[in-house]
C-alpha atoms as a PDB file:
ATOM      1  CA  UNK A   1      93.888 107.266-195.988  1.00  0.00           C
ATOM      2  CA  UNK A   2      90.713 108.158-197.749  1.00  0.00           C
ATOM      3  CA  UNK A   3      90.293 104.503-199.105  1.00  0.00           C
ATOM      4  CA  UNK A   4      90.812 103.235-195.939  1.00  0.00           C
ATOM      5  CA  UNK A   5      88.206 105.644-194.878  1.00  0.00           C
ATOM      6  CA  UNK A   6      85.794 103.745-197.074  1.00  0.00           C
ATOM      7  CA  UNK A   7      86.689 100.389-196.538  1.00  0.00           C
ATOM      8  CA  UNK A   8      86.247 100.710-192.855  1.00  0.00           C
ATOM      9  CA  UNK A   9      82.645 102.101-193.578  1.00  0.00           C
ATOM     10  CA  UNK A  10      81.814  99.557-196.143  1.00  0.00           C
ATOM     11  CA  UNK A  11      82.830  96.981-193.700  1.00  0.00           C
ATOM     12  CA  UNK A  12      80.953  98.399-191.092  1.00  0.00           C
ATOM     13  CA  UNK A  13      77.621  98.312-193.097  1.00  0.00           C
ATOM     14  CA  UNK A  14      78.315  95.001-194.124  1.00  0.00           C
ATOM     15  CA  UNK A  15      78.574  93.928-190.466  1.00  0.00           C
ATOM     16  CA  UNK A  16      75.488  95.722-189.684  1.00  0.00           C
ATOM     17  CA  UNK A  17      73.211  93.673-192.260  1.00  0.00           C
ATOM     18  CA  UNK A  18      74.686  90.654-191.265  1.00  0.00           C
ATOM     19  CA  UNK A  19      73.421  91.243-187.791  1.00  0.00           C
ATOM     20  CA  UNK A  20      69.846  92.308-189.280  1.00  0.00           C
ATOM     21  CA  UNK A  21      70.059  89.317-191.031  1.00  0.00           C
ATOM     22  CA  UNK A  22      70.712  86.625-189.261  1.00  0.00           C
ATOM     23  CA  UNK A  23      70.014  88.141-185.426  1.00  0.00           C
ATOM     24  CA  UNK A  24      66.854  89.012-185.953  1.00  0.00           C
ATOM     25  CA  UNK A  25      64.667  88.541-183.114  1.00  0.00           C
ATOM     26  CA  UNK A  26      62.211  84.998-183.931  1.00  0.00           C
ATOM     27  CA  UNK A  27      65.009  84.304-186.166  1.00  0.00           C
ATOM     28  CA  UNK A  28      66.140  81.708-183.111  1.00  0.00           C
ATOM     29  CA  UNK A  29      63.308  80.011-183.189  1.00  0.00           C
ATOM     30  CA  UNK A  30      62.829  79.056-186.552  1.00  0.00           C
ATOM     31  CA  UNK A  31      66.525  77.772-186.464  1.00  0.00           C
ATOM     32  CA  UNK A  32      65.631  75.494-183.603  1.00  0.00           C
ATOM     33  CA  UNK A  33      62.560  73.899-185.233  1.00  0.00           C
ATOM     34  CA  UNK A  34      64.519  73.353-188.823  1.00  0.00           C
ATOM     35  CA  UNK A  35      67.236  71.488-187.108  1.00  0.00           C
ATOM     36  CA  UNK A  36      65.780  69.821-184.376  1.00  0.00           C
ATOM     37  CA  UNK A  37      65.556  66.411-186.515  1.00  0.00           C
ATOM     38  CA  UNK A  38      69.177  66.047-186.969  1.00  0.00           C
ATOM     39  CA  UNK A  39      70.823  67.513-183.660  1.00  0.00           C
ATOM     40  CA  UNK A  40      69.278  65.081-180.432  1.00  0.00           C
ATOM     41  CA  UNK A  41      70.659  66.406-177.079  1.00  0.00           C
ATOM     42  CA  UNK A  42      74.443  65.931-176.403  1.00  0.00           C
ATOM     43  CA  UNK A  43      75.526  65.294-180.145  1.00  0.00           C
ATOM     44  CA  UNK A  44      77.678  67.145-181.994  1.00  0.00           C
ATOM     45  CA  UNK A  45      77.576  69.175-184.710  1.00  0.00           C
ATOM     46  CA  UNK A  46      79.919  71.325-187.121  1.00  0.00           C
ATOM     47  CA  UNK A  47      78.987  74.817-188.192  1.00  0.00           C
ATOM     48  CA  UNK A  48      81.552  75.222-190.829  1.00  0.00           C
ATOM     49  CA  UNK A  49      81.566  78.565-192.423  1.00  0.00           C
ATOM     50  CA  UNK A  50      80.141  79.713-189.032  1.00  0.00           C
ATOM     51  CA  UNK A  51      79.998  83.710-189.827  1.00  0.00           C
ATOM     52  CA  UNK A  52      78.037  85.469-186.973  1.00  0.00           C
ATOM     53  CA  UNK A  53      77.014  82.136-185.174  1.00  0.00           C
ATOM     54  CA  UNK A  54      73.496  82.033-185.447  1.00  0.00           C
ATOM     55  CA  UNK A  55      73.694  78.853-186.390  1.00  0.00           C
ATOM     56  CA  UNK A  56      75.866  77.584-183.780  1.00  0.00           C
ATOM     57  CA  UNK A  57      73.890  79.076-181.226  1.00  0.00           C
ATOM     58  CA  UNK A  58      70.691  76.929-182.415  1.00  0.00           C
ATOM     59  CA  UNK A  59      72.655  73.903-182.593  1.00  0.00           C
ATOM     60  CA  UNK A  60      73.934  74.933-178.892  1.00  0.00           C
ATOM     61  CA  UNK A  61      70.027  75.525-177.904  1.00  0.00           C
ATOM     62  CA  UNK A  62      69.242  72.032-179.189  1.00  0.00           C
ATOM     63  CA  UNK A  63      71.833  70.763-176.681  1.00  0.00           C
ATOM     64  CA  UNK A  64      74.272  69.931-179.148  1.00  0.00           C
ATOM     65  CA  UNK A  65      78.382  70.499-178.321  1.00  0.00           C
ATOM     66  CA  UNK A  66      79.121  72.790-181.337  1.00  0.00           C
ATOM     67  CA  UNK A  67      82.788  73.115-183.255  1.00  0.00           C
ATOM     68  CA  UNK A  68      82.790  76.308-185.137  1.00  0.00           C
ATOM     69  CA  UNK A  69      84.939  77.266-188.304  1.00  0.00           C
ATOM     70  CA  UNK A  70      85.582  81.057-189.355  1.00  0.00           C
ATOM     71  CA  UNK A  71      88.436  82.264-190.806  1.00  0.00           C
ATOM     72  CA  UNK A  72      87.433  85.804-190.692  1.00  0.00           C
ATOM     73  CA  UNK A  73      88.960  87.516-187.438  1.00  0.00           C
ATOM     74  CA  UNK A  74      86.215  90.830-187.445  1.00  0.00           C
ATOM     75  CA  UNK A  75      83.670  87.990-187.775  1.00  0.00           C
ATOM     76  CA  UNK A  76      85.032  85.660-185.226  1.00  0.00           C
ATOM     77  CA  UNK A  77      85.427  88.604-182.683  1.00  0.00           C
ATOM     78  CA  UNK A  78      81.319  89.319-182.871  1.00  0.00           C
ATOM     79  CA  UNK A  79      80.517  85.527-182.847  1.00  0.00           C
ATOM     80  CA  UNK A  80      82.743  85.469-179.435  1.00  0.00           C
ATOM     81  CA  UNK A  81      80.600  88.303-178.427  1.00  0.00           C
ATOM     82  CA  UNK A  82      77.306  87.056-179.675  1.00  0.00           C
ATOM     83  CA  UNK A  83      77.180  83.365-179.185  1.00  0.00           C
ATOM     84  CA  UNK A  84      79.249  82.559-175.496  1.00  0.00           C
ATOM     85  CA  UNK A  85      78.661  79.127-173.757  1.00  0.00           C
ATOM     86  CA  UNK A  86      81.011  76.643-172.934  1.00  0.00           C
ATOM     87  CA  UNK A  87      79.577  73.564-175.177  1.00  0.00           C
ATOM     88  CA  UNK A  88      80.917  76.176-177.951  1.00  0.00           C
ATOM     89  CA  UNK A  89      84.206  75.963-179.926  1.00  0.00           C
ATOM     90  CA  UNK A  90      85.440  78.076-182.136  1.00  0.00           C
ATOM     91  CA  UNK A  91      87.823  77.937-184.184  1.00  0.00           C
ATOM     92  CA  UNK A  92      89.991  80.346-186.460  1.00  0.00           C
ATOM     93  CA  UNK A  93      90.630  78.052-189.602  1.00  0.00           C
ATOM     94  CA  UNK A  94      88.526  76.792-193.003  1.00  0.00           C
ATOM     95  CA  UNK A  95      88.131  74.124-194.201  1.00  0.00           C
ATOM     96  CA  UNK A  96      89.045  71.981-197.365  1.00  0.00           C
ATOM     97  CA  UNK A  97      90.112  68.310-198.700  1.00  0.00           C
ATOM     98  CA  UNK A  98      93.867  69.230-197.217  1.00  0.00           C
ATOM     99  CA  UNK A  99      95.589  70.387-193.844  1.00  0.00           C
ATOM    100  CA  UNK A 100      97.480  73.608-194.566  1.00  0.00           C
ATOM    101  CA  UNK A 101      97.332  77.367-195.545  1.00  0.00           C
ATOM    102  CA  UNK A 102      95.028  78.845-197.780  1.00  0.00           C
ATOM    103  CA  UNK A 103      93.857  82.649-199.021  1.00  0.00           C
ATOM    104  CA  UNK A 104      90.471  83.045-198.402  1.00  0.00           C
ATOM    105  CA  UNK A 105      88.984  86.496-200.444  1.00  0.00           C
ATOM    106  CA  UNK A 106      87.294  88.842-198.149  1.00  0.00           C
ATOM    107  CA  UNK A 107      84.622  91.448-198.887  1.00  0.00           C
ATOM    108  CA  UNK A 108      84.419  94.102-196.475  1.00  0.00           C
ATOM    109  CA  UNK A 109      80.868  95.184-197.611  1.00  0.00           C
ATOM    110  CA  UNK A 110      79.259  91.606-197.661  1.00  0.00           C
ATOM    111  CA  UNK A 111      81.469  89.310-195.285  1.00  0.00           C
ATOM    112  CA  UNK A 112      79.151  86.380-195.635  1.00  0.00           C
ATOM    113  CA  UNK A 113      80.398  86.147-199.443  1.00  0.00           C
ATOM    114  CA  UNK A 114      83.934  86.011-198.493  1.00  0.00           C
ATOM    115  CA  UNK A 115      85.407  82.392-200.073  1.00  0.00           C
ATOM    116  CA  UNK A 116      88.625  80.297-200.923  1.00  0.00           C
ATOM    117  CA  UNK A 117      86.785  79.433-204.015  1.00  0.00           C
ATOM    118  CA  UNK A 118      89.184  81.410-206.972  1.00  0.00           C
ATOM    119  CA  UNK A 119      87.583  80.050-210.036  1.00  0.00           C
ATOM    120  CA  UNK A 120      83.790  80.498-208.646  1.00  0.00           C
ATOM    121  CA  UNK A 121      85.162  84.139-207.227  1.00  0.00           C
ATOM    122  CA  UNK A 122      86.061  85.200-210.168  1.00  0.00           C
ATOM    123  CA  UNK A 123      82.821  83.669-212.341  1.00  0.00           C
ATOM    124  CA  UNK A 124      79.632  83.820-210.118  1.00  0.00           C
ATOM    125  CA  UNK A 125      79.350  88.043-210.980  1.00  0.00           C
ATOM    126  CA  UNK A 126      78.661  87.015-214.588  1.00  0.00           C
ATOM    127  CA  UNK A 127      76.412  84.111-213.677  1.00  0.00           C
ATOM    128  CA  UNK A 128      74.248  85.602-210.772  1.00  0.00           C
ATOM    129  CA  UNK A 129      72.950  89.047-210.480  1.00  0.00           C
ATOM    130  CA  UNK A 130      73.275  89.036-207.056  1.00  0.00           C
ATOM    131  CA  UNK A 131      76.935  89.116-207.235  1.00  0.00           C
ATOM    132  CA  UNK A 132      77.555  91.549-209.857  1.00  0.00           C
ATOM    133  CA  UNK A 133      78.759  94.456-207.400  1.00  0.00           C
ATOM    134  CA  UNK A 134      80.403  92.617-204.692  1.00  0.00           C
ATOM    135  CA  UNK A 135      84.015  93.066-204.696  1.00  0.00           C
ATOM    136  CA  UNK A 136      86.582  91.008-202.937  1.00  0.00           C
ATOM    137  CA  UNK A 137      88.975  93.384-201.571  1.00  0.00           C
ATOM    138  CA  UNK A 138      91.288  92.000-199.160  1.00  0.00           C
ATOM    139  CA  UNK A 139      93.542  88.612-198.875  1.00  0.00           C
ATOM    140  CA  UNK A 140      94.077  86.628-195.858  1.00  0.00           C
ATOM    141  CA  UNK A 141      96.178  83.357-195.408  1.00  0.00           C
ATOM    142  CA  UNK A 142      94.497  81.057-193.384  1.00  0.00           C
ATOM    143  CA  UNK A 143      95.337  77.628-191.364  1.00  0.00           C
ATOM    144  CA  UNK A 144      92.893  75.116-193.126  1.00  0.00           C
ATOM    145  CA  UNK A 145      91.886  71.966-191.590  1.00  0.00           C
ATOM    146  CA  UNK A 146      89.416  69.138-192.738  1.00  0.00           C
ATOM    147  CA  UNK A 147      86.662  67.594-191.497  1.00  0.00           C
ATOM    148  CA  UNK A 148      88.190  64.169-191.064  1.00  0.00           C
ATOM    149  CA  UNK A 149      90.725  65.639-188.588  1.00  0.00           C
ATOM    150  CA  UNK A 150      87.521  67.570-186.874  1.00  0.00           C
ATOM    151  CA  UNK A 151      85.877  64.319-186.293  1.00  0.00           C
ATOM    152  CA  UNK A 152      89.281  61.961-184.948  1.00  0.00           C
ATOM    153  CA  UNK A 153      89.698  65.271-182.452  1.00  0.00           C
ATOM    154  CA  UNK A 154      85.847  66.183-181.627  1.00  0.00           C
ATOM    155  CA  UNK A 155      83.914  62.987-182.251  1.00  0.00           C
ATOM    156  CA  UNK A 156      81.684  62.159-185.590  1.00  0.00           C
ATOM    157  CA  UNK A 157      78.967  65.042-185.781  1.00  0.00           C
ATOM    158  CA  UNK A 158      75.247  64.198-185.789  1.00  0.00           C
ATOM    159  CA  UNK A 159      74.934  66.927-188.729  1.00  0.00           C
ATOM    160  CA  UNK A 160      77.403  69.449-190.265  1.00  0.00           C
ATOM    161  CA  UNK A 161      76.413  72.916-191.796  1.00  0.00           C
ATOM    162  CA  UNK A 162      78.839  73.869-194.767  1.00  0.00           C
ATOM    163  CA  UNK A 163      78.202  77.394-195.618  1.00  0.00           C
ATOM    164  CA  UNK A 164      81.531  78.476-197.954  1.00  0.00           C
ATOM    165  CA  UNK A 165      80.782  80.195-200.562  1.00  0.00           C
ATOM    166  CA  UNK A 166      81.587  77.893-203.849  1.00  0.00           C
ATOM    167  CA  UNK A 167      83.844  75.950-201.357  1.00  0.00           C
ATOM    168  CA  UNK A 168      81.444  73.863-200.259  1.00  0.00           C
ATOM    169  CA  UNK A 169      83.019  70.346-202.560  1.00  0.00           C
ATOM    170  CA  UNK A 170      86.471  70.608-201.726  1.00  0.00           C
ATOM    171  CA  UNK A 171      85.148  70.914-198.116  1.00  0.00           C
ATOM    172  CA  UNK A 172      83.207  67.388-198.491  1.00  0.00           C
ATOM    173  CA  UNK A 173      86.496  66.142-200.445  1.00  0.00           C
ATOM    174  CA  UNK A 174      88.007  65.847-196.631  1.00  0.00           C
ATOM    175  CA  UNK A 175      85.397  64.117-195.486  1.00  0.00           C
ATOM    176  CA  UNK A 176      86.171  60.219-195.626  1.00  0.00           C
ATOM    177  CA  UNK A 177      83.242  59.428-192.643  1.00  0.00           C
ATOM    178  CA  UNK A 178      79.721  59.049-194.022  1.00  0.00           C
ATOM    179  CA  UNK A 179      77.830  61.115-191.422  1.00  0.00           C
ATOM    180  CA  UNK A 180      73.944  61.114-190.588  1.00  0.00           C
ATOM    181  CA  UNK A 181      73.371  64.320-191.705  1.00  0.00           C
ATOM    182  CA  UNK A 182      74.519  67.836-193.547  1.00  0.00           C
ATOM    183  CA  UNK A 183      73.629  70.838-195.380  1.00  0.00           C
ATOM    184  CA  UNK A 184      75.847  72.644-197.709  1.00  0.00           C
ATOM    185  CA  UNK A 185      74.716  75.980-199.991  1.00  0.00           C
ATOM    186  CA  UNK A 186      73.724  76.148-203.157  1.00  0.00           C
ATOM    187  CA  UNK A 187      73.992  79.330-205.395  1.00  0.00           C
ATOM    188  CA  UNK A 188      72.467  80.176-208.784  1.00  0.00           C
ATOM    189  CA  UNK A 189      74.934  80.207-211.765  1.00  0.00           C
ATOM    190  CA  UNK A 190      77.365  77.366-209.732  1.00  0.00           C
ATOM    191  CA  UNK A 191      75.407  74.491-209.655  1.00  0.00           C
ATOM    192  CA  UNK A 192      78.090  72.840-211.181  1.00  0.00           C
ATOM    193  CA  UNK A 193      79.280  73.365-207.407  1.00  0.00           C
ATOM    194  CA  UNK A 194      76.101  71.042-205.691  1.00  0.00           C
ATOM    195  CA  UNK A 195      76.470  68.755-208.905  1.00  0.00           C
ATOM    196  CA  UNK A 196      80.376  68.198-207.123  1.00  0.00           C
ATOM    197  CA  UNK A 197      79.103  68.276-203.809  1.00  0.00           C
ATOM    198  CA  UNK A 198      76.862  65.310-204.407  1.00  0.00           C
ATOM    199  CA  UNK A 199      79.278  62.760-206.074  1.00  0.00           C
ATOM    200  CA  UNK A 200      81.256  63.508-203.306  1.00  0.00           C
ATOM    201  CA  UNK A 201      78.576  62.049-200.933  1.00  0.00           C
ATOM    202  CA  UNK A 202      77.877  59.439-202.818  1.00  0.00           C
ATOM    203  CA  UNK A 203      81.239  58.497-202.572  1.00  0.00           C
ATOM    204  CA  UNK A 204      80.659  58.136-199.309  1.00  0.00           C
ATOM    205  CA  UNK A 205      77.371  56.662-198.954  1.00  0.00           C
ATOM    206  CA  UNK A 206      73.887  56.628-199.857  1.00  0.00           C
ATOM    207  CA  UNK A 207      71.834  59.621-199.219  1.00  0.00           C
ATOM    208  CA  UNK A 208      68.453  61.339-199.917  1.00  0.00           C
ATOM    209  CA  UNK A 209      68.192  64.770-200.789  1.00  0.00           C
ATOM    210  CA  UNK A 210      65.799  67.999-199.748  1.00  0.00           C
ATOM    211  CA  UNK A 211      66.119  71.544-200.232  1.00  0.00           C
ATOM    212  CA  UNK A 212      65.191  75.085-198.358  1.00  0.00           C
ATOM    213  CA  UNK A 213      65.426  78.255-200.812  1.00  0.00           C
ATOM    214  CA  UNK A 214      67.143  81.486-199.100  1.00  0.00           C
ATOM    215  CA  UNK A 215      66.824  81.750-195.760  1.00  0.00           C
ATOM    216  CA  UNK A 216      63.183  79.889-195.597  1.00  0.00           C
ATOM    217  CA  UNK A 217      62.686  77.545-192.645  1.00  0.00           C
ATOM    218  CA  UNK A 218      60.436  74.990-194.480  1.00  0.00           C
ATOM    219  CA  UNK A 219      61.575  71.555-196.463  1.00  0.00           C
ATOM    220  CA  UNK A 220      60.537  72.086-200.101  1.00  0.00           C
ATOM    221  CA  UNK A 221      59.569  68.453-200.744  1.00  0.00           C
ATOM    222  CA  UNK A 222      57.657  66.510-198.307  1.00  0.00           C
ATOM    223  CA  UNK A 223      59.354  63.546-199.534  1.00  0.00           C
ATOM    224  CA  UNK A 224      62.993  63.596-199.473  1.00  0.00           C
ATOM    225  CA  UNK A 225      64.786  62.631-203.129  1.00  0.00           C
ATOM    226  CA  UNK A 226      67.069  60.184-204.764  1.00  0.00           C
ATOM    227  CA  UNK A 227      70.795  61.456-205.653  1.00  0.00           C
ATOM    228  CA  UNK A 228      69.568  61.285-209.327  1.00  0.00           C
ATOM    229  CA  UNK A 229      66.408  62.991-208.635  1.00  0.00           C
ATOM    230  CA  UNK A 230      68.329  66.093-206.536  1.00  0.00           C
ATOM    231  CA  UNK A 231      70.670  66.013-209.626  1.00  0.00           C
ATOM    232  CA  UNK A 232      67.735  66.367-212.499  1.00  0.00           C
ATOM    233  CA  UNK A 233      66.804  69.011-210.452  1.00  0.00           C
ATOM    234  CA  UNK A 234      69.652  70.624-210.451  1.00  0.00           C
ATOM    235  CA  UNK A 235      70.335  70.358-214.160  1.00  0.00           C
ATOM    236  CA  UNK A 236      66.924  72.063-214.925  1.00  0.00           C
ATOM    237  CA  UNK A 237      68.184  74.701-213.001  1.00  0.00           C
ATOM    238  CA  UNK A 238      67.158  74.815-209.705  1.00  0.00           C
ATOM    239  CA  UNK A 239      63.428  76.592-210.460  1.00  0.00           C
ATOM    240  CA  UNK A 240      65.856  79.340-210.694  1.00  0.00           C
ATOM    241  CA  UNK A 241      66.168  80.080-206.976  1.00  0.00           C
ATOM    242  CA  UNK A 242      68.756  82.351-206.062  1.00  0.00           C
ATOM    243  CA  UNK A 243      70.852  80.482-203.218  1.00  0.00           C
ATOM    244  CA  UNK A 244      69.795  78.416-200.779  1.00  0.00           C
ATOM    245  CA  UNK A 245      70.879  75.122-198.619  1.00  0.00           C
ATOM    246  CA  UNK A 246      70.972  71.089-200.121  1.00  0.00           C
ATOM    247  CA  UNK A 247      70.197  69.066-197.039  1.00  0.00           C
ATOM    248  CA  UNK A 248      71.619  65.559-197.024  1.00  0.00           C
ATOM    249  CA  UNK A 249      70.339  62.153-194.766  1.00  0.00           C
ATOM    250  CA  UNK A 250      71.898  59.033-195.110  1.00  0.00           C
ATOM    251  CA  UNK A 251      68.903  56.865-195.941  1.00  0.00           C
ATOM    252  CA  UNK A 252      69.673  54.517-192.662  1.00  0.00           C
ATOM    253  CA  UNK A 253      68.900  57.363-190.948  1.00  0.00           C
ATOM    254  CA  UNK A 254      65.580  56.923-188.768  1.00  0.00           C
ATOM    255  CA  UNK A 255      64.395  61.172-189.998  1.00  0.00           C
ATOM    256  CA  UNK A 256      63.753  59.311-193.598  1.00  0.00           C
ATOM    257  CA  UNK A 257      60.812  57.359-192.098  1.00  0.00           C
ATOM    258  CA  UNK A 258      59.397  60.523-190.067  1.00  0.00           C
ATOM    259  CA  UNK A 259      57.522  63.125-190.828  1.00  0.00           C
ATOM    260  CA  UNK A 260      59.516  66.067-192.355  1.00  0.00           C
ATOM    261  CA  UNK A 261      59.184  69.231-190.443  1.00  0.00           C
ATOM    262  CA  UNK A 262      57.238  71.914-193.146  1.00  0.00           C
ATOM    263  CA  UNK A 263      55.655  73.583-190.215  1.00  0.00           C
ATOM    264  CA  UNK A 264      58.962  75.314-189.167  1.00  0.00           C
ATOM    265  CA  UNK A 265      58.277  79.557-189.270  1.00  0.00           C
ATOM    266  CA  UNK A 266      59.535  81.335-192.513  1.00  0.00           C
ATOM    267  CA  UNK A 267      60.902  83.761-190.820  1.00  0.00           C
ATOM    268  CA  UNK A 268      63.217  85.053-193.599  1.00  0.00           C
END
């Protein structure tokens, strides 16, 4: 009873600084101007690893119909509450390169870092400081689904967040469409993770590369970079940034010959 006791505390602090986090008022705003370039009125666009739905709710502010993954049923209960419009589907499943059932590891005291990724689970404490306490606690089988079968059901997505937690390749390994544009995190200690994640685009296509560190708002090249490029980068070791997002634009795309938008609010 007592343990309970704490896990139901621990999980309700970790709910609470998810909503300090990402529901922050001006925290809207800054979401809007970052994706505005990749989400034109009535497309759609996949918030995979949708947590709390901030995202989702930008993409719906941009005019975008939104499909929504999130395994997690306390999380998927608050995005219901939090992020309600019609354009807005949500859906109670991962994602990965196979239909099916997988165990996704939960922590109650920091949700966001809750994954499917075993091997990167049971690695990234020793390779990232920022993970050394966090403790995966609970087991959940899931219904997993892949973006492929998103796309033949909800259309091909103008841009598709993948937020996963060490996930984010076998996510892309599902993905057999070469869409415009996506983002998918990065974390410190698993870039052997993004190295995956791009030979899986180029598998697909040929895209250019930028970056945003944390939870910045701002592009950190003004010139978006070559697969080999993001991948040097990478192997040098990131400037040693923490976590952040790899954002990905096929170079057809008609953002490559625009001006990148720096002047988005770091509202982190």
């Amino acid at each position: 009873m007592r343990r309970l006791y704490w896990q139901r505390l621990r999980s309700a602090g970790g709910l609470a600084r998810s909503l300090f986090i990402y529901w922050r008022p001006g925290r809207q705003r800054g979401l809007k101007r970052l994706y505005q370039p990749f989400i034109p009125p009535g497309a759609v666009a996949f918030d995979i690893g949708a947590h709390l739905g901030d995202r989702s709710a930008a993409f719906h502010a941009l005019g975008a119909k939104v499909i929504a993954l999130e395994p997690q049923p306390d999380l998927a209960k608050w995005f219901k509450r939090l992020v309600k419009h019609p354009t807005v589907t949500l859906l109670p499943q991962a994602a990965g390169p196979t239909a099916g059932f997988a165990e996704i590891a939960i922590s109650p005291g920091n949700p966001t870092l809750s994954t499917l990724a075993t091997e990167w689970r049971e690695q990234i404490g020793e390779r990232n400081a920022g993970f050394s306490k966090v403790r995966w606690e609970q087991r959940l089988r899931v219904p997993v689904t892949t973006l492929d079968a998103l796309i033949e059901e909800y259309g091909e997505p103008s841009f598709i967040k993948i937020d996963v937690e060490g996930f984010e390749a076998e996510v892309l390994a599902g993905l057999n469409c070469p869409v415009a544009a996506l983002s998918v995190e990065f974390v410190g200690g698993a870039l052997d993770v993004s190295h995956a994640c791009i030979s899986q685009l180029s598998r697909l296509g040929d895209y250019r590369y930028n970056v945003v560190a944390g939870e910045k708002r701002d592009f950190r090249w003004a010139d978006w970079q070559s697969p080999q490029a993001m991948c040097d980068w990478l192997s040098a070791g990131a400037e040693e940034l923490p976590s952040g997002d790899i954002y990905a634009c096929r170079s057809d795309h008609w953002l490559l010959s625009n001006d990148v938008p720096n002047d988005v609010e770091n509202d982190a």
